[in-house]
Protein backbone atom coordinates (compact mmCIF):
# COMPACT_ATOMS: atom_id res chain seq x y z
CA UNK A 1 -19.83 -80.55 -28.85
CA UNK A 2 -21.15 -83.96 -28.51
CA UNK A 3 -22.99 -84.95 -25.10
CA UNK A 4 -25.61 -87.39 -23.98
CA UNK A 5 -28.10 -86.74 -22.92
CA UNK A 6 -30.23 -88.48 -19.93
CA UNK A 7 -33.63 -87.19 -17.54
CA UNK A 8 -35.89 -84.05 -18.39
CA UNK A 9 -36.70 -80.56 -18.27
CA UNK A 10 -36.78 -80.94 -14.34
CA UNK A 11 -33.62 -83.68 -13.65
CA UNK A 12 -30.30 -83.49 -14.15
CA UNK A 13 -28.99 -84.10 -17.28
CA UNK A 14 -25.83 -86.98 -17.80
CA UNK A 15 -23.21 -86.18 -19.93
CA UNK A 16 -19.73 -87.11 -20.89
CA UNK A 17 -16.78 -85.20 -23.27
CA UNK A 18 -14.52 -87.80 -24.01
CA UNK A 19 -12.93 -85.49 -26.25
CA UNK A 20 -11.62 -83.37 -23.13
CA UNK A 21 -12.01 -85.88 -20.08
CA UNK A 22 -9.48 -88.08 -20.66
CA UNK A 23 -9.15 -89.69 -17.31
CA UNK A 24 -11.50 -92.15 -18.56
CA UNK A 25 -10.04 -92.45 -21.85
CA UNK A 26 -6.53 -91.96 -21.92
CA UNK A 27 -6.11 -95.69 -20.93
CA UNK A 28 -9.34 -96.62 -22.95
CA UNK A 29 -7.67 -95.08 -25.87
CA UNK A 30 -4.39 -97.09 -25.97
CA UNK A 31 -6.07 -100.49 -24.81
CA UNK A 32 -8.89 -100.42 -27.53
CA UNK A 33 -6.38 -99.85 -30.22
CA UNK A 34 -4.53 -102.76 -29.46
CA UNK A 35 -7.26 -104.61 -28.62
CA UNK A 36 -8.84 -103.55 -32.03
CA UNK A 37 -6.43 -103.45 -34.34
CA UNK A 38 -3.25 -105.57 -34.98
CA UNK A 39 0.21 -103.68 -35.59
CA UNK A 40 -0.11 -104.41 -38.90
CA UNK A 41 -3.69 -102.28 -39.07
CA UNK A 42 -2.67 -99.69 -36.78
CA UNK A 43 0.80 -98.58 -38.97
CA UNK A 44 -1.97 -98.61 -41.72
CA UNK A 45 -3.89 -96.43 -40.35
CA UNK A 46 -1.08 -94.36 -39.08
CA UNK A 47 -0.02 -94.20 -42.79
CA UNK A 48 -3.16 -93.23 -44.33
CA UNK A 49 -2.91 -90.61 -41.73
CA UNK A 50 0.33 -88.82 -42.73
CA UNK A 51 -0.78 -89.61 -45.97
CA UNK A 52 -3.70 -87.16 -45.40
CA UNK A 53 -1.43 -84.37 -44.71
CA UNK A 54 0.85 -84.36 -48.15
CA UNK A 55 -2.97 -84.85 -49.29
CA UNK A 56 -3.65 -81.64 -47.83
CA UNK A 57 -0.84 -79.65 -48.33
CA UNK A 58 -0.46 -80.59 -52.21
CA UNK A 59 -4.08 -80.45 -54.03
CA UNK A 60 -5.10 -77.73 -56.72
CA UNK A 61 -7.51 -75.65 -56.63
CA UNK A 62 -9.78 -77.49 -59.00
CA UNK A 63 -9.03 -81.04 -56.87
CA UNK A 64 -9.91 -80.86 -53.52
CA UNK A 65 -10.44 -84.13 -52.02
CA UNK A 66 -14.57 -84.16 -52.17
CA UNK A 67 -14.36 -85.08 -48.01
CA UNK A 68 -13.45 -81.53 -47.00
CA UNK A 69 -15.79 -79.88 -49.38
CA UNK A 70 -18.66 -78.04 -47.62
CA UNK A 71 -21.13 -78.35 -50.19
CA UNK A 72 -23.14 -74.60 -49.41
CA UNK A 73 -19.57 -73.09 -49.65
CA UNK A 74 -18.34 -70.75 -46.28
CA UNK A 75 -19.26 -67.49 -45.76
CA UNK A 76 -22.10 -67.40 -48.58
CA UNK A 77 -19.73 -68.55 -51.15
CA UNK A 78 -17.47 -65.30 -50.65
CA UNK A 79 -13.94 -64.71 -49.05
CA UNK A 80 -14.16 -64.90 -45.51
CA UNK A 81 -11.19 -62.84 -45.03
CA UNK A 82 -13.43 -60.26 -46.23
CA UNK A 83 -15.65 -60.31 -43.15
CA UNK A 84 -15.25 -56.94 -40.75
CA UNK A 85 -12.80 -57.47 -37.54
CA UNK A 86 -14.54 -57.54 -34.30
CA UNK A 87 -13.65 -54.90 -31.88
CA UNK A 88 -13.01 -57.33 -29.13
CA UNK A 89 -12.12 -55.70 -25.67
CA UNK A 90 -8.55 -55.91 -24.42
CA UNK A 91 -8.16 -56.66 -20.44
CA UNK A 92 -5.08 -55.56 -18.69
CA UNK A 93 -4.35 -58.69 -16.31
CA UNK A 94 -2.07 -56.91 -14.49
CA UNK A 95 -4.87 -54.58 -12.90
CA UNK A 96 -6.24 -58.10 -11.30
CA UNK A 97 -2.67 -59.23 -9.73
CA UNK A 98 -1.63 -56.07 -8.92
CA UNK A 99 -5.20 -54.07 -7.74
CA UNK A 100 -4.99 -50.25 -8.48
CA UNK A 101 -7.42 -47.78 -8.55
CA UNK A 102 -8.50 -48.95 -12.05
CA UNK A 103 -9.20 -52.29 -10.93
CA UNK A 104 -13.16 -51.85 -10.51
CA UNK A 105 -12.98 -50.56 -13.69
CA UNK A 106 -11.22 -53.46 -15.41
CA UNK A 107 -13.84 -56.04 -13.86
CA UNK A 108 -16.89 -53.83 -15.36
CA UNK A 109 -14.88 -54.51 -18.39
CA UNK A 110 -14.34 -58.19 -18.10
CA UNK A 111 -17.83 -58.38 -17.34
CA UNK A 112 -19.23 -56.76 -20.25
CA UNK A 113 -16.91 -58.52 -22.62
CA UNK A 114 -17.94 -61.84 -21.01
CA UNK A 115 -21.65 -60.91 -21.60
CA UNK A 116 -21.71 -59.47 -24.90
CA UNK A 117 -18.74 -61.01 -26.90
CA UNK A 118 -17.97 -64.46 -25.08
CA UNK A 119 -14.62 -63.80 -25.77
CA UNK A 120 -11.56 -61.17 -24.80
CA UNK A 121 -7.81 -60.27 -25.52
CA UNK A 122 -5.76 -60.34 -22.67
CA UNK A 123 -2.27 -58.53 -22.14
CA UNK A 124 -0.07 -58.57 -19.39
CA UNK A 125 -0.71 -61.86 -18.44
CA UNK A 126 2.29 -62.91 -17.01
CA UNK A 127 3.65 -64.99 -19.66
CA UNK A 128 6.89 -63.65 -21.55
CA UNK A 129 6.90 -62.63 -25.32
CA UNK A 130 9.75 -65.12 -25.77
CA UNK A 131 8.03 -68.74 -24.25
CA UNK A 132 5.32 -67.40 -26.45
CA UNK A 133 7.70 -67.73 -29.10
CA UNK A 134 9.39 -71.02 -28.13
CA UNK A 135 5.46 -72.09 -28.15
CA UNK A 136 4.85 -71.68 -31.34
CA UNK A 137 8.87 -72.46 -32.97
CA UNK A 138 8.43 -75.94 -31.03
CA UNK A 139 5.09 -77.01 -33.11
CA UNK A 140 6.22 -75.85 -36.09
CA UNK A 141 9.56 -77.62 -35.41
CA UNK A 142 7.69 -80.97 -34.72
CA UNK A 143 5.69 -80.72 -37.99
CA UNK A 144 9.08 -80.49 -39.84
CA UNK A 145 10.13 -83.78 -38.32
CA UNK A 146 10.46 -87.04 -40.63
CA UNK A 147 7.06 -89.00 -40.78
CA UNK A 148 8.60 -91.51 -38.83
CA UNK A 149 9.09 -89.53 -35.98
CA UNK A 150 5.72 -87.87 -36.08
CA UNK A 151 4.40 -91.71 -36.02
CA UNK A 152 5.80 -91.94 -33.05
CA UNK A 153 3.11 -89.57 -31.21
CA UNK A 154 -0.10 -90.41 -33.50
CA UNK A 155 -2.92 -92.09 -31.88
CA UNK A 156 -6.63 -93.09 -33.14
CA UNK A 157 -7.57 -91.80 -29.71
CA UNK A 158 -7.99 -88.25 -27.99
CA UNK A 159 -4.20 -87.98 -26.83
CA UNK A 160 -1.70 -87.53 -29.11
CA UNK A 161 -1.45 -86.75 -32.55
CA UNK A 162 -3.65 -87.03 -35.27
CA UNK A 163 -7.13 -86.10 -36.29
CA UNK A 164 -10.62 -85.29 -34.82
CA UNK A 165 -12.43 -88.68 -35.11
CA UNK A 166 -15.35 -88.63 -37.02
CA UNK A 167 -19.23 -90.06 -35.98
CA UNK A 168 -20.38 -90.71 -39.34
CA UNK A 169 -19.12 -91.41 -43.10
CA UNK A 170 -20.68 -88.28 -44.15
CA UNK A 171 -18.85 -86.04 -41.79
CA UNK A 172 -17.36 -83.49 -43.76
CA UNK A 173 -13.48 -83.37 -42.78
CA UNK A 174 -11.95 -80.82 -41.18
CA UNK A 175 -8.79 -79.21 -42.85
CA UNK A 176 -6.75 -79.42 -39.86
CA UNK A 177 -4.46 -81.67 -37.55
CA UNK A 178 -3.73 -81.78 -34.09
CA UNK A 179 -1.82 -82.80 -31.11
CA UNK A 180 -3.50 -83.05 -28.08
CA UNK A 181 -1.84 -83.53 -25.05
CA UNK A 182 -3.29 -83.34 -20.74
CA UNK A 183 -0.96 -81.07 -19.15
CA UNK A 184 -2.31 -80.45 -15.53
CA UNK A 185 -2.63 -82.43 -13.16
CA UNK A 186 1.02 -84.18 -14.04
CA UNK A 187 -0.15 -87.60 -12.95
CA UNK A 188 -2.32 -87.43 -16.12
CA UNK A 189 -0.09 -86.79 -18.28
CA UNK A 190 0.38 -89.28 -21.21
CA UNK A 191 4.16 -88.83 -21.71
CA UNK A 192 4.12 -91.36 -24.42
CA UNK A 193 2.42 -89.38 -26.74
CA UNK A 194 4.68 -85.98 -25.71
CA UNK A 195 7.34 -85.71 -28.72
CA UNK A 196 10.41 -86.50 -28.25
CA UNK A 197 11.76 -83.84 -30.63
CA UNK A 198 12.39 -81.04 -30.59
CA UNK A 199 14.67 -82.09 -27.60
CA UNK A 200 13.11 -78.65 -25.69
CA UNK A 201 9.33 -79.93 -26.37
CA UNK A 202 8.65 -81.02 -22.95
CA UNK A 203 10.09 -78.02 -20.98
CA UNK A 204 8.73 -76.10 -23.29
CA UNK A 205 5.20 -76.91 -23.47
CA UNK A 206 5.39 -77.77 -18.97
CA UNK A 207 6.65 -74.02 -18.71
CA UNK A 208 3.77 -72.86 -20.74
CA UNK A 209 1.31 -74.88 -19.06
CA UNK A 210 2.17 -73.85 -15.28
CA UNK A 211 1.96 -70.28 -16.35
CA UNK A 212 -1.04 -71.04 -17.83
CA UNK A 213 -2.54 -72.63 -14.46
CA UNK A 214 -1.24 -69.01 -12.40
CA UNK A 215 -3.35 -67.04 -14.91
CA UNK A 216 -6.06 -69.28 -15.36
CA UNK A 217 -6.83 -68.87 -11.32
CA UNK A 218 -6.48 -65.38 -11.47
CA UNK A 219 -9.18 -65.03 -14.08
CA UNK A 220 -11.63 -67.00 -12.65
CA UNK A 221 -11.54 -65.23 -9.28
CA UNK A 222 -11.67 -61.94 -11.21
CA UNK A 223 -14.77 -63.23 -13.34
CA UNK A 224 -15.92 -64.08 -9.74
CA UNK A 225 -15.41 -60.54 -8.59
CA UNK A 226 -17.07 -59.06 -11.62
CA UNK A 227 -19.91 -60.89 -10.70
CA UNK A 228 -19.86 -59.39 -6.66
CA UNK A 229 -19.46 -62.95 -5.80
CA UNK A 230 -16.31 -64.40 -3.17
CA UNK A 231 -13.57 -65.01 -5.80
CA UNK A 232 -13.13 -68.54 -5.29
CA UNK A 233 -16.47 -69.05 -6.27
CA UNK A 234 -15.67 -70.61 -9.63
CA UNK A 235 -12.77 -72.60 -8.44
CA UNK A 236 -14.57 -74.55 -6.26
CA UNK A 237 -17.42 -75.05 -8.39
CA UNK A 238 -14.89 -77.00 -10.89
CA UNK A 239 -13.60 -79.01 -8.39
CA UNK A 240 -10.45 -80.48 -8.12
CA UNK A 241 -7.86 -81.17 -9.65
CA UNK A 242 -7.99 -78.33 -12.20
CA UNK A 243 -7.79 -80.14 -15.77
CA UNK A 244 -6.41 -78.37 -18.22
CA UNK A 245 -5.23 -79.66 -21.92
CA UNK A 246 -3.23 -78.48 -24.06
CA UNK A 247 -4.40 -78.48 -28.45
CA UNK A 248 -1.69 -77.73 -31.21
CA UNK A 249 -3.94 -76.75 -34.30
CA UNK A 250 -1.80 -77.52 -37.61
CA UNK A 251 -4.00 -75.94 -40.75
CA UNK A 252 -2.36 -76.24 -43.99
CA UNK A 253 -2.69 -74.07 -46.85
CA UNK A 254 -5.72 -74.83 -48.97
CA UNK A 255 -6.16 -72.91 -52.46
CA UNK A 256 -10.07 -72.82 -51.84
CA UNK A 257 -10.80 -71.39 -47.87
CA UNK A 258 -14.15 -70.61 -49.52
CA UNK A 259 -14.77 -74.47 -49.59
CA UNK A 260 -13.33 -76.15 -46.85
CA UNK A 261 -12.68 -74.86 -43.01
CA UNK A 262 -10.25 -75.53 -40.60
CA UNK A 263 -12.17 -76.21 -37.56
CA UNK A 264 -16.21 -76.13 -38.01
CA UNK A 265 -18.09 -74.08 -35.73
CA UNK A 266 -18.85 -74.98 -32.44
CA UNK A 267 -18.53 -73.51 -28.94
CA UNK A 268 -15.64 -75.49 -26.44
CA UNK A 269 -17.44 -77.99 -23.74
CA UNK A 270 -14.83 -76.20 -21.38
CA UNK A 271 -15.07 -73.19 -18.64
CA UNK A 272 -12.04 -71.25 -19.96
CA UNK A 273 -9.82 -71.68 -23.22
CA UNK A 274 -6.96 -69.61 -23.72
CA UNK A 275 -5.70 -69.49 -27.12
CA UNK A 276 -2.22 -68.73 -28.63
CA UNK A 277 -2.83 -67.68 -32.20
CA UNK A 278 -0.39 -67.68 -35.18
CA UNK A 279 1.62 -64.73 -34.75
CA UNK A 280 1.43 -63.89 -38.56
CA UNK A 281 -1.56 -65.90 -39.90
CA UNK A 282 -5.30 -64.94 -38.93
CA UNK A 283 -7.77 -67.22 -38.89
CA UNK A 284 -10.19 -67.53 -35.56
CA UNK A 285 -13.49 -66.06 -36.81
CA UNK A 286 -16.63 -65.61 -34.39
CA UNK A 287 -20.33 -65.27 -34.15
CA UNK A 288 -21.43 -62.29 -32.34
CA UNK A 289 -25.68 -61.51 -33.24
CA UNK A 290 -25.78 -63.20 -36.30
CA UNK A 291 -22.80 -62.58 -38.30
CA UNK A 292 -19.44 -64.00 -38.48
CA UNK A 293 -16.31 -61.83 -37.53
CA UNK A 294 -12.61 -62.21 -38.11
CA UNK A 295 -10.66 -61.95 -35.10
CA UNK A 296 -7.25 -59.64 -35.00
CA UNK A 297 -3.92 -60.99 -33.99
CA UNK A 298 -1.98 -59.38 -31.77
CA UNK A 299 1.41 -61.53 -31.19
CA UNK A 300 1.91 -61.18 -27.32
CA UNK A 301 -2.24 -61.39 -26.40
CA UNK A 302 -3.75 -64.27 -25.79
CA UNK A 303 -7.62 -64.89 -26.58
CA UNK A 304 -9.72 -66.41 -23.80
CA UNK A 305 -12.66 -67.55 -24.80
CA UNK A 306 -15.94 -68.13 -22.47
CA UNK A 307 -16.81 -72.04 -22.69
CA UNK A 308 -20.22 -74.05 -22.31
CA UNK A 309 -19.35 -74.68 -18.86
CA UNK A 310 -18.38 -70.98 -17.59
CA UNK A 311 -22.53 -70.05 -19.19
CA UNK A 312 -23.96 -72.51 -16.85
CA UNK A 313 -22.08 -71.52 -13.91
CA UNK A 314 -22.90 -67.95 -14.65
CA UNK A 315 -26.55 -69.07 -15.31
CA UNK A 316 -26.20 -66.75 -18.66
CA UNK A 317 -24.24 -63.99 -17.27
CA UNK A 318 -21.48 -64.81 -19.33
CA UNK A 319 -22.08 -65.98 -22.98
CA UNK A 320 -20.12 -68.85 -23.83
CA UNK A 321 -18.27 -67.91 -27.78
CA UNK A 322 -19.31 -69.95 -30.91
CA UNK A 323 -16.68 -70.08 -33.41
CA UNK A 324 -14.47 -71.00 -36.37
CA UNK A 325 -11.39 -72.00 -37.57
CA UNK A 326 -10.60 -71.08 -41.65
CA UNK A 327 -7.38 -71.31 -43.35
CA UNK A 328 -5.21 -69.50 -46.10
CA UNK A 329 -4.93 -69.79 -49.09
CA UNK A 330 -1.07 -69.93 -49.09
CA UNK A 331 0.48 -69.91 -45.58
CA UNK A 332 -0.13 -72.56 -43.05
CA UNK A 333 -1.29 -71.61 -39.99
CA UNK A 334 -0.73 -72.72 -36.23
CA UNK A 335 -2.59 -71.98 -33.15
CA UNK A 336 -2.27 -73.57 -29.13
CA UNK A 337 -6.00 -74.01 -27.32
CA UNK A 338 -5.37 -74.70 -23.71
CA UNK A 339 -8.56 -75.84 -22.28
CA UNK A 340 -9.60 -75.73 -18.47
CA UNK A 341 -12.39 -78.46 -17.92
CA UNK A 342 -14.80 -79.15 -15.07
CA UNK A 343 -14.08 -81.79 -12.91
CA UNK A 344 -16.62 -84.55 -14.30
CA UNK A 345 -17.74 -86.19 -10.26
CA UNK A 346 -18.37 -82.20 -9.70
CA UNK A 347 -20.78 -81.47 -12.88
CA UNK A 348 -21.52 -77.53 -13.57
CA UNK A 349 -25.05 -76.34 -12.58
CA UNK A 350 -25.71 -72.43 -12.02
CA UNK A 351 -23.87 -70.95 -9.29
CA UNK A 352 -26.46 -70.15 -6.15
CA UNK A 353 -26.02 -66.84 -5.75
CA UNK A 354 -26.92 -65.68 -9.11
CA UNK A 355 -30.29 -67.79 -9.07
CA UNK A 356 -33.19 -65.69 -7.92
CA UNK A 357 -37.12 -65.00 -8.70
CA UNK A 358 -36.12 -62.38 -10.95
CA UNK A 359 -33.48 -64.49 -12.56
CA UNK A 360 -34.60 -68.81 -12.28
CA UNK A 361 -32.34 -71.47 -12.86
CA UNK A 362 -32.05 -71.49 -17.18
CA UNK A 363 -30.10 -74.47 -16.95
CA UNK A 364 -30.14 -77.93 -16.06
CA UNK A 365 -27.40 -79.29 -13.69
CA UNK A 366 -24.91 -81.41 -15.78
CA UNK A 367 -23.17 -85.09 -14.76
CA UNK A 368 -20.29 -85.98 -16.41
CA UNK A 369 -21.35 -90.39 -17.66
CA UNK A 370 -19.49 -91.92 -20.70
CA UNK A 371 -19.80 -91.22 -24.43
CA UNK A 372 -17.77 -88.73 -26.97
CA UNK A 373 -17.84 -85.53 -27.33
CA UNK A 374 -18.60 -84.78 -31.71
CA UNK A 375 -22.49 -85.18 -31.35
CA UNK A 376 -22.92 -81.88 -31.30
CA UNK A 377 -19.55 -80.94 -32.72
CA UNK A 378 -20.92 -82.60 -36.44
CA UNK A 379 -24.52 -81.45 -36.10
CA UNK A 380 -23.93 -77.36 -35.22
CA UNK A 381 -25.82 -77.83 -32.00
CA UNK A 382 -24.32 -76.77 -28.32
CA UNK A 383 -24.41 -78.51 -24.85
CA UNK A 384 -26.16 -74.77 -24.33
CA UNK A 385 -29.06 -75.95 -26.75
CA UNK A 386 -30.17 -78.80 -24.96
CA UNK A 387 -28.88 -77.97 -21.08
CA UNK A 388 -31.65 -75.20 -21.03
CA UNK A 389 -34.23 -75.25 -18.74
């Protein structure tokens, strides 16, 4: 992730993801493209782009575009697919709206997956095997569209669809595309860059996302509760309104996944993610002490993942996930990150309660200012790295 960085070891620290705070960008983002590129440039551009993709999708083995190349290869040069699955802990959601006897014991869980892994499958989460579906079907549907139609939602910015930006020349490319769209709070919603096809799109993705704001409450106040702390703990420490943005990953096949990866690895500048993977096509791979795992798919769970933001709250009780994205050698692949971000005039700083003389502050408190967010994305380093105390 890519922050600036301003005070010392004893301040706070300033800070700004423009990659996930759009509220200063999503205007920022339209206005500097006209005001830095004519029409003429900008349909260039959004050629080149779509260009990229047949680029993509139709190389050999033996010609892959030298951009995406990582020159030490992935995974030592052998198949990652060959990596061991992680035995990532399940969570029954239902045990947190519904309380039961097993309750206590589902938050001891949650806890300990929190701590230890970063990351956790969660069933029963309220949201039906068939929107999952729809979820998914509408993506795939909008990659099928014409290129002129998919021109319709690109954008050089963060919303919209398109590709990460990169901070230097030498940035090794990603194999990947994305649409990237703020779903909550409504006002901030870029509707512009929402496709108009499929015709079921919008209600699709505005179902999804308002189940997705239910469950994301009720996980925070149980992460509260695993913590013995009052449940709304987390919520408030956020701030309001909850921000929350929705990612559409698109990884085309690539004949070489030894070579090239999908998403580099990095942790999310968020508190929570929740992830719909691929219902047929693995490819999320985390670090857990040192060595890379390959994460399972199982079609109705989602995967939340811990984020930069949920660590320093916690003040390290909860470990926030570094990970991967690869891709196949001769499916494509799609995935849906949701991401739930911190209100930017509240900053994150370690939550009171869990700061003690046994256990100090580790981290500094953090201030949303402006810059971008692939500092840290390009160079392997974390917010985490540099907001320790």
């Amino acid at each position: 992730m890519l922050y600036t960085l301003i005070g010392n070891s004893s301040t706070p620290f300033a800070i700004c993801q423009c990659a996930w705070f759009p509220w200063k960008l999503h205007n920022r983002a339209s206005s500097s493209q006209v005001a830095s590129h004519s029409r003429a440039a900008a349909a260039a551009a959004a050629n080149s782009f779509m260009d990229s993709l047949t680029e993509l999708a139709a190389v050999g083995g033996e010609n892959l575009p030298a951009k995406y190349i990582h020159p030490d290869g992935i995974n030592g040069g052998k198949d990652p697919f060959l990596l061991p699955f992680i035995d990532i802990p399940v969570i029954d959601v239902g045990h947190f709206t519904t309380p039961s006897t097993d309750t206590g014991k589902e938050l001891e869980k949650l806890r300990a997956a929190l701590s230890s892994y970063g990351c956790l499958l969660i069933i029963n989460h309220g949201v039906e095997s068939l929107l999952l579906d729809k979820v998914r079907t509408v993506f795939k549907q909008f990659l099928a569209l014409p290129k002129e139609q998919k021109l319709e939602c690109w954008t050089e910015g963060f919303q919209g669809y398109g590709s990460d930006p990169l901070v230097t020349d030498v940035m090794v490319h990603d194999w990947s595309h994305r649409l990237r769209l703020i779903t909550c709070p409504e006002e901030m919603r870029q509707m512009k860059y929402w496709p108009e096809n499929p015709k079921n799109f919008k209600e699709v993705l505005h179902e999804y996302s308002t189940k997705l704001q239910v469950l994301h409450d009720v996980m925070l106040k149980a992460m509260a509760k695993s913590l013995k702390l009052d449940e709304s703990v987390f919520l408030r420490m956020i701030g309001e309104p909850v921000i929350m943005s929705a990612r559409f990953n698109f990884y085309p096949p690539c004949p070489r996944p030894d070579q090239v990866l999908g998403l580099k690895p990095h942790s999310d500048g968020t508190v929570i993610t929740f992830l719909l993977q691929d219902k047929e096509v693995e490819g999320l791979q985390v670090l857990k002490d040192g060595q890379w795992f390959r994460v399972p798919v199982i079609p109705d769970a989602l995967v939340l993942n811990a984020g930069e933001h949920l660590e320093i709250l916690s003040n390290g009780e909860f470990k926030s996930l570094y990970h991967r994205g690869m891709v196949d050698s001769e499916r494509e692949r799609v995935s849906l990150a949701v991401l739930s971000l911190s209100n930017p005039q509240s900053g994150v700083e370690p939550i009171e309660e869990l700061v003690n003389e046994e256990r100090p502050s580790l981290y500094r408190k953090v201030i949303y200012e402006e810059t971008t967010h692939f500092d840290y994305y390009k160079s392997g380093r974390t917010l985490i790295d540099d907001a320790r105390v």
